[in-house]
Every structure is written in structure tokens, then in C-alpha cells.
C-alpha atoms as a PDB file:
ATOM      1  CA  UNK A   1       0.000   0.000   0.000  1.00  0.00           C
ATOM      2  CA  UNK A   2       1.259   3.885  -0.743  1.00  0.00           C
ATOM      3  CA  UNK A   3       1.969   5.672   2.373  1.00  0.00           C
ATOM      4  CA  UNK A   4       0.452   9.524   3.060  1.00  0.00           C
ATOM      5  CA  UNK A   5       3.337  11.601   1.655  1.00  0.00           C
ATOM      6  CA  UNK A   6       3.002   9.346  -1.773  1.00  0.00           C
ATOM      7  CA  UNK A   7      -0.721   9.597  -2.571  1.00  0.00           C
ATOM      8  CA  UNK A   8      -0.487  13.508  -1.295  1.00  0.00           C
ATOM      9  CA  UNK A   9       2.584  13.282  -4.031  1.00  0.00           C
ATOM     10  CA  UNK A  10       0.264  12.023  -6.717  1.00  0.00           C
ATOM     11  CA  UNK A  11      -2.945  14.171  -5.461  1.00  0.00           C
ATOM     12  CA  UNK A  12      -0.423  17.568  -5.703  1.00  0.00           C
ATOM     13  CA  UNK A  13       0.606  16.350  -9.059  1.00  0.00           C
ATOM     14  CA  UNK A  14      -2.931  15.522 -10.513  1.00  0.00           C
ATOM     15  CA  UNK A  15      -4.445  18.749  -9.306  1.00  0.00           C
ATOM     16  CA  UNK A  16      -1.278  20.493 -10.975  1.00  0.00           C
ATOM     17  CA  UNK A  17      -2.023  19.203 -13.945  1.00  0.00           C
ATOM     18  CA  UNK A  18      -6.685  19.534 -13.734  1.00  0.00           C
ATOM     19  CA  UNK A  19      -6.188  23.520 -12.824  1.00  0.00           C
ATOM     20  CA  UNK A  20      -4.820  25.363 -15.497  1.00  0.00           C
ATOM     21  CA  UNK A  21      -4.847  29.238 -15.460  1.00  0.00           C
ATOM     22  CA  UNK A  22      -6.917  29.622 -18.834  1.00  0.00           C
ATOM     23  CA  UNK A  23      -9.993  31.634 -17.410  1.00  0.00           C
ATOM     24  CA  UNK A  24     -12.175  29.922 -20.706  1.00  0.00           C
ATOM     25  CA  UNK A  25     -11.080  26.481 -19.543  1.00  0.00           C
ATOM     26  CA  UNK A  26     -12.116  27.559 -15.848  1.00  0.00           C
ATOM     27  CA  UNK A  27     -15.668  28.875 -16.643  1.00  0.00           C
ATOM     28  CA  UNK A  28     -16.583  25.941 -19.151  1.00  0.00           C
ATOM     29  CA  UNK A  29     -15.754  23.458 -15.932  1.00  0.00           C
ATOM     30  CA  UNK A  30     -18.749  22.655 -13.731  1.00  0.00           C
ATOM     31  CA  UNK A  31     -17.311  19.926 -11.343  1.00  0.00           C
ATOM     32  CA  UNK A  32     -14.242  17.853 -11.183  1.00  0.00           C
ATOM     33  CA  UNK A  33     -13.790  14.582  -9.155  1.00  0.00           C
ATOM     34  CA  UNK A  34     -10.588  13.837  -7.337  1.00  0.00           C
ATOM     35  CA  UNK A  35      -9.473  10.035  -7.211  1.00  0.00           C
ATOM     36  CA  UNK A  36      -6.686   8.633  -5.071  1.00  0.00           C
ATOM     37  CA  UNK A  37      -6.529   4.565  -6.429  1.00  0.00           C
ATOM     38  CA  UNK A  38      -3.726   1.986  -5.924  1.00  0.00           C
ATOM     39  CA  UNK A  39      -2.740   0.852  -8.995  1.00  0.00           C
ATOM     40  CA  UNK A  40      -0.671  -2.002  -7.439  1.00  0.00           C
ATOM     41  CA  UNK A  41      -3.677  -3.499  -6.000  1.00  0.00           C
ATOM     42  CA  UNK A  42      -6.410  -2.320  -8.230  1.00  0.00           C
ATOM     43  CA  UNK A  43      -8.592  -0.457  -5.742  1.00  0.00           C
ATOM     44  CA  UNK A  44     -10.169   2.856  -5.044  1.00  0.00           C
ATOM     45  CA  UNK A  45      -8.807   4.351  -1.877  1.00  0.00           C
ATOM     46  CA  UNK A  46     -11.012   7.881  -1.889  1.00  0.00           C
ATOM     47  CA  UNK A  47     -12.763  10.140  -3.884  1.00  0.00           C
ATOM     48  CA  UNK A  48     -14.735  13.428  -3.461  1.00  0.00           C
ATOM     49  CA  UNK A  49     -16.435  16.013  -6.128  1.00  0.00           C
ATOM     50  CA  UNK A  50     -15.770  19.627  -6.109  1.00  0.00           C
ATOM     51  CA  UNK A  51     -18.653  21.021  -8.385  1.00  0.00           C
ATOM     52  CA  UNK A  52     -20.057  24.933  -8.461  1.00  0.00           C
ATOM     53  CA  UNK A  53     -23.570  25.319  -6.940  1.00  0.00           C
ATOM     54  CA  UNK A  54     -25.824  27.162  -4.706  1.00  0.00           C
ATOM     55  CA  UNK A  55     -25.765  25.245  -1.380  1.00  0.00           C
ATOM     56  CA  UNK A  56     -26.883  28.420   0.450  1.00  0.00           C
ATOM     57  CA  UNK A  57     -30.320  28.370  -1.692  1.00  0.00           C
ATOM     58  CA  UNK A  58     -33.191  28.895   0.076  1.00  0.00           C
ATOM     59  CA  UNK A  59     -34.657  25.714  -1.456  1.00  0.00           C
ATOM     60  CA  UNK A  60     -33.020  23.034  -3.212  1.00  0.00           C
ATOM     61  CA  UNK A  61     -32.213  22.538  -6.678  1.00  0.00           C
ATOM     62  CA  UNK A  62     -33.897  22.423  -9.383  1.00  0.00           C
ATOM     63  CA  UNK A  63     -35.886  25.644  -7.752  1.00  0.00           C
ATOM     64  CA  UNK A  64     -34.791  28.840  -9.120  1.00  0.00           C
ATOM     65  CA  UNK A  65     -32.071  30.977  -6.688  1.00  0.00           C
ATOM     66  CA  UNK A  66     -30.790  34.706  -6.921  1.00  0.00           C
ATOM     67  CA  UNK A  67     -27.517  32.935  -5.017  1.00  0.00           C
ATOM     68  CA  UNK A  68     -24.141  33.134  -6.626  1.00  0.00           C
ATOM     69  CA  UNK A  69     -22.397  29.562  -7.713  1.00  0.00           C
ATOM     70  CA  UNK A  70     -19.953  28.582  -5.179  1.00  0.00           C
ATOM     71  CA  UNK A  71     -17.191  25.647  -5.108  1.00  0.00           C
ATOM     72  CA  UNK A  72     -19.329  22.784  -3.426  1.00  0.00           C
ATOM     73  CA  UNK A  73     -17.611  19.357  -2.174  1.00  0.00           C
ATOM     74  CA  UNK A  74     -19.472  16.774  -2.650  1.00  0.00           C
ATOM     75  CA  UNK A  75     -19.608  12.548  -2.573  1.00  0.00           C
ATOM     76  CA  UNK A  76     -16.335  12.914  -0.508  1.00  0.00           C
ATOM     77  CA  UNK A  77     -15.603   8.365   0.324  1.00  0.00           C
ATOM     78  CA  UNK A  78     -12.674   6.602   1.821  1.00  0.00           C
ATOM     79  CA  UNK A  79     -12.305   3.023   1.587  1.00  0.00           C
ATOM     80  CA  UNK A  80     -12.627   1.460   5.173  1.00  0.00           C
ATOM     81  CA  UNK A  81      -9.209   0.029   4.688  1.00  0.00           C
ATOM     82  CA  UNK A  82      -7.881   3.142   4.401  1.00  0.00           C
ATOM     83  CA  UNK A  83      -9.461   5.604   6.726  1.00  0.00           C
ATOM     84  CA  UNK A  84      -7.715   7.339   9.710  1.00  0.00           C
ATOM     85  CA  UNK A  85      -4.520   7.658   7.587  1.00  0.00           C
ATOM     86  CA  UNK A  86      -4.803  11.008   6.120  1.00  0.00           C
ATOM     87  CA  UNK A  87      -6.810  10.253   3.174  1.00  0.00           C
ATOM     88  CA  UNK A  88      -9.652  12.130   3.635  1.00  0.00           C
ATOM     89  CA  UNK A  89      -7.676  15.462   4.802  1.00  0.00           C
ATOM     90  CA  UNK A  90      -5.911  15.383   1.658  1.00  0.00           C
ATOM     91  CA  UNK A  91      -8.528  15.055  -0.379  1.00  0.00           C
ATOM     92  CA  UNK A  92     -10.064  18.343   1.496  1.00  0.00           C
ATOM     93  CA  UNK A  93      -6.888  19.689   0.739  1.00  0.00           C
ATOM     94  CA  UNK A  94      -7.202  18.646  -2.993  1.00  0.00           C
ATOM     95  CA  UNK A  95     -10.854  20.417  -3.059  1.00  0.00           C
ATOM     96  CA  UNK A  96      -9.618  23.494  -1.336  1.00  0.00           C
ATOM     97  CA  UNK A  97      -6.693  23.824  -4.124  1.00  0.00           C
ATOM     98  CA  UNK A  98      -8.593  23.280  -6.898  1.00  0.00           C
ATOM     99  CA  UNK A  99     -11.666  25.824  -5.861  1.00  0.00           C
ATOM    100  CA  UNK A 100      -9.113  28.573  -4.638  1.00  0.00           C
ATOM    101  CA  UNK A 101      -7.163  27.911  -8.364  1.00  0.00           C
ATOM    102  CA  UNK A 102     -11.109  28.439  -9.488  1.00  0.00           C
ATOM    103  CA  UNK A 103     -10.973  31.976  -7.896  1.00  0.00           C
ATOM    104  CA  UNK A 104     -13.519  31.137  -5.257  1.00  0.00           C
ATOM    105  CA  UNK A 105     -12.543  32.258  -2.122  1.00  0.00           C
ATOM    106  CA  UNK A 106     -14.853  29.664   0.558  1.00  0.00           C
ATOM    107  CA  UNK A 107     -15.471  25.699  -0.099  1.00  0.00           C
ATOM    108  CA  UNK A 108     -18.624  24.493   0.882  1.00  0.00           C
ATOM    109  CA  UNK A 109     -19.962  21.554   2.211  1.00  0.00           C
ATOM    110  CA  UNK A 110     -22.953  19.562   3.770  1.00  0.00           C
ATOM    111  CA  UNK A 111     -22.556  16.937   6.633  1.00  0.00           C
ATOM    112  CA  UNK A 112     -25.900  14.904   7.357  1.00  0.00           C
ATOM    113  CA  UNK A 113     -26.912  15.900  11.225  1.00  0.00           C
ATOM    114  CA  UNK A 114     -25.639  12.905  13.517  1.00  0.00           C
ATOM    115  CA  UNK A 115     -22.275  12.404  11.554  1.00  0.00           C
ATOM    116  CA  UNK A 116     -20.231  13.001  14.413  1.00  0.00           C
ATOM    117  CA  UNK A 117     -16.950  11.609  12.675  1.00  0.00           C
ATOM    118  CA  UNK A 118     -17.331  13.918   9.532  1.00  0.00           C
ATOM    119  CA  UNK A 119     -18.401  16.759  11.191  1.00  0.00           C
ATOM    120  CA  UNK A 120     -15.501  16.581  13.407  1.00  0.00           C
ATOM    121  CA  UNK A 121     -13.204  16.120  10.724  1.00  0.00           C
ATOM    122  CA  UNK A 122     -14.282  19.023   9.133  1.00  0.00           C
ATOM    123  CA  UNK A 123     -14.222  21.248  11.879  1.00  0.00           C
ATOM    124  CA  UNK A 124     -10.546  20.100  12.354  1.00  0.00           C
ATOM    125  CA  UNK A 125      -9.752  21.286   9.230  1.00  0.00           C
ATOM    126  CA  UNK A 126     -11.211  24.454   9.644  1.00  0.00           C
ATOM    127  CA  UNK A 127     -14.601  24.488   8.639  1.00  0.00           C
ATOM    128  CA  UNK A 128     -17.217  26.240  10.489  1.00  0.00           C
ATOM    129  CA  UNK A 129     -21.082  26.257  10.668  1.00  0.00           C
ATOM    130  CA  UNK A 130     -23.007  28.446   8.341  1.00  0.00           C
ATOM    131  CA  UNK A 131     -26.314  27.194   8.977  1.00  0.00           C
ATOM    132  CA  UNK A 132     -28.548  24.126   9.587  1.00  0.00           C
ATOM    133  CA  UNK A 133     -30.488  23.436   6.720  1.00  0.00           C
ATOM    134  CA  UNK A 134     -34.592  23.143   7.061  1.00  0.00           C
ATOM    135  CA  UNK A 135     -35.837  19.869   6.722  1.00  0.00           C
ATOM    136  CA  UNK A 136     -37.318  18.910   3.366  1.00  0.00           C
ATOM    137  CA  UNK A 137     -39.578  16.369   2.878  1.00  0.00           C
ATOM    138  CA  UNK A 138     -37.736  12.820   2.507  1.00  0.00           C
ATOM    139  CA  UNK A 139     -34.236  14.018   2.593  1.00  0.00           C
ATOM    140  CA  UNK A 140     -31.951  13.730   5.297  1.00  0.00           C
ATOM    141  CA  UNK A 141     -31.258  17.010   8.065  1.00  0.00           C
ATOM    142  CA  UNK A 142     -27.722  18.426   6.924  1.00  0.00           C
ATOM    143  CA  UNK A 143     -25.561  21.140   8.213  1.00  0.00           C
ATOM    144  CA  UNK A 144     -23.966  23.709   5.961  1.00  0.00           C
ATOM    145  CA  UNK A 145     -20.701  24.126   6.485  1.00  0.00           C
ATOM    146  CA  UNK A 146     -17.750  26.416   5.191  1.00  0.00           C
ATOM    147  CA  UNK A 147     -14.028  27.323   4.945  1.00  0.00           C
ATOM    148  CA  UNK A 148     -12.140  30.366   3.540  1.00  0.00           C
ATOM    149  CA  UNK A 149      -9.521  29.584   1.708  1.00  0.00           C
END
């Protein structure tokens, strides 16, 4: 298996290479997932989307909002046999890169209500409470949380 430094070697590199400068590329992009595998072994360690959106909407997509895009993380997963090593704080890192390289200047972020474990890991890393989100009929409650980068 690749230790931290190496897949935070490969993540730098990746992200190097996904965030040009070109202000045409950068406003024709609308998400971008970040993948940390293991070629040796075939497998998936983590993932996570960074996407632009409107997570401070008063209601949910598809509804109409007045509220600017922001740089959204999304569908962030570690493989159980990887967690507690630093995976998922680099791939936070990853997102915050690539949305500061976007020219946003906060990354944004939902945690379900009850995920203890996320929610502290995201604090840890410096993301603070913007608001809990009302509860809509059917999907889970979620706090909204944000950084600035």
C-alpha cells in the first residue's frame, strides 16, 4: 500500500495538472472529481467532487435561486481500509486547491446531522457552521458548512 506523503505526491501532481490558469477552460468546468486509487492493487482508496452550486439556496435545486455559484464538495468516500490515515484530509486539501485555483474564495460543504466523525473532521480542518439546513420532505437534516480559503 502507498503511504500519506506518496498519494499527497500524486494528489499535488494531478491537481497540478486539472487547474490550469486559462480563465475559458475555468468557466466551461462545472465539477471535477478527485481520485486517489492503488494501482498495485487495483482499488479505489477515496474520492470526493468539487462542483459549483448554490448550497446556500433557500430551497433546493432544481428551484430557481438569486444565489451566486460557489465551489461545493461533494460525494467525498474513503475506503474502510484506508481511513484514519490522512486520506480524507488530503482530499479536502485537494478540493480546497482546486476551488481557490477556481478563484472562489470559501469551499462548501454539507454533513448529514448525527455524523459526528465527519463533522468533526471538518471542523478540524477548519470548517465552520453556516447554517442548519430546514428539513425537506424525505431528505436527510444536513448542516452547511464552510471554509475560507
Amino acid at each position: 500500500t502507498e503511504d500519506a506523503k506518496s498519494i499527497e505526491l500524486r494528489l499535488k501532481q494531478a491537481l497540478d495538472r486539472a487547474s490550469a490558469p486559462d480563465k475559458r477552460a475555468q468557466r466551461q468546468r462545472q465539477f471535477m472529481c478527485l481520485v486517489v486509487d492503488e494501482p498495485s492493487a487495483a482499488g479505489l482508496i477515496g474520492s470526493a467532487t468539487v462542483s459549483l452550486s448554490t448550497p446556500d439556496a433557500t430551497l433546493p435545486a432544481p428551484f430557481p435561486t438569486t444565489k451566486p455559484l460557489r465551489a461545493y464538495v461533494s460525494n467525498m468516500a474513503v475506503n474502510r481500509d484506508y481511513r484514519r490515515m490522512g486520506v480524507a484530509k488530503q482530499l479536502l486539501s485537494g478540493c480546497e486547491t482546486l476551488a481557490f485555483r477556481w478563484g472562489f474564495d470559501y469551499l462548501w460543504l454539507h454533513v448529514d446531522v448525527g455524523n459526528d466523525v465527519a463533522e468533526s473532521l471538518y471542523k478540524s480542518q477548519g470548517y465552520e457552521l453556516y447554517r442548519e439546513d430546514p428539513w425537506y420532505f424525505g431528505l436527510p437534516k444536513r448542516k452547511l458548512l464552510r471554509k475560507a480559503l
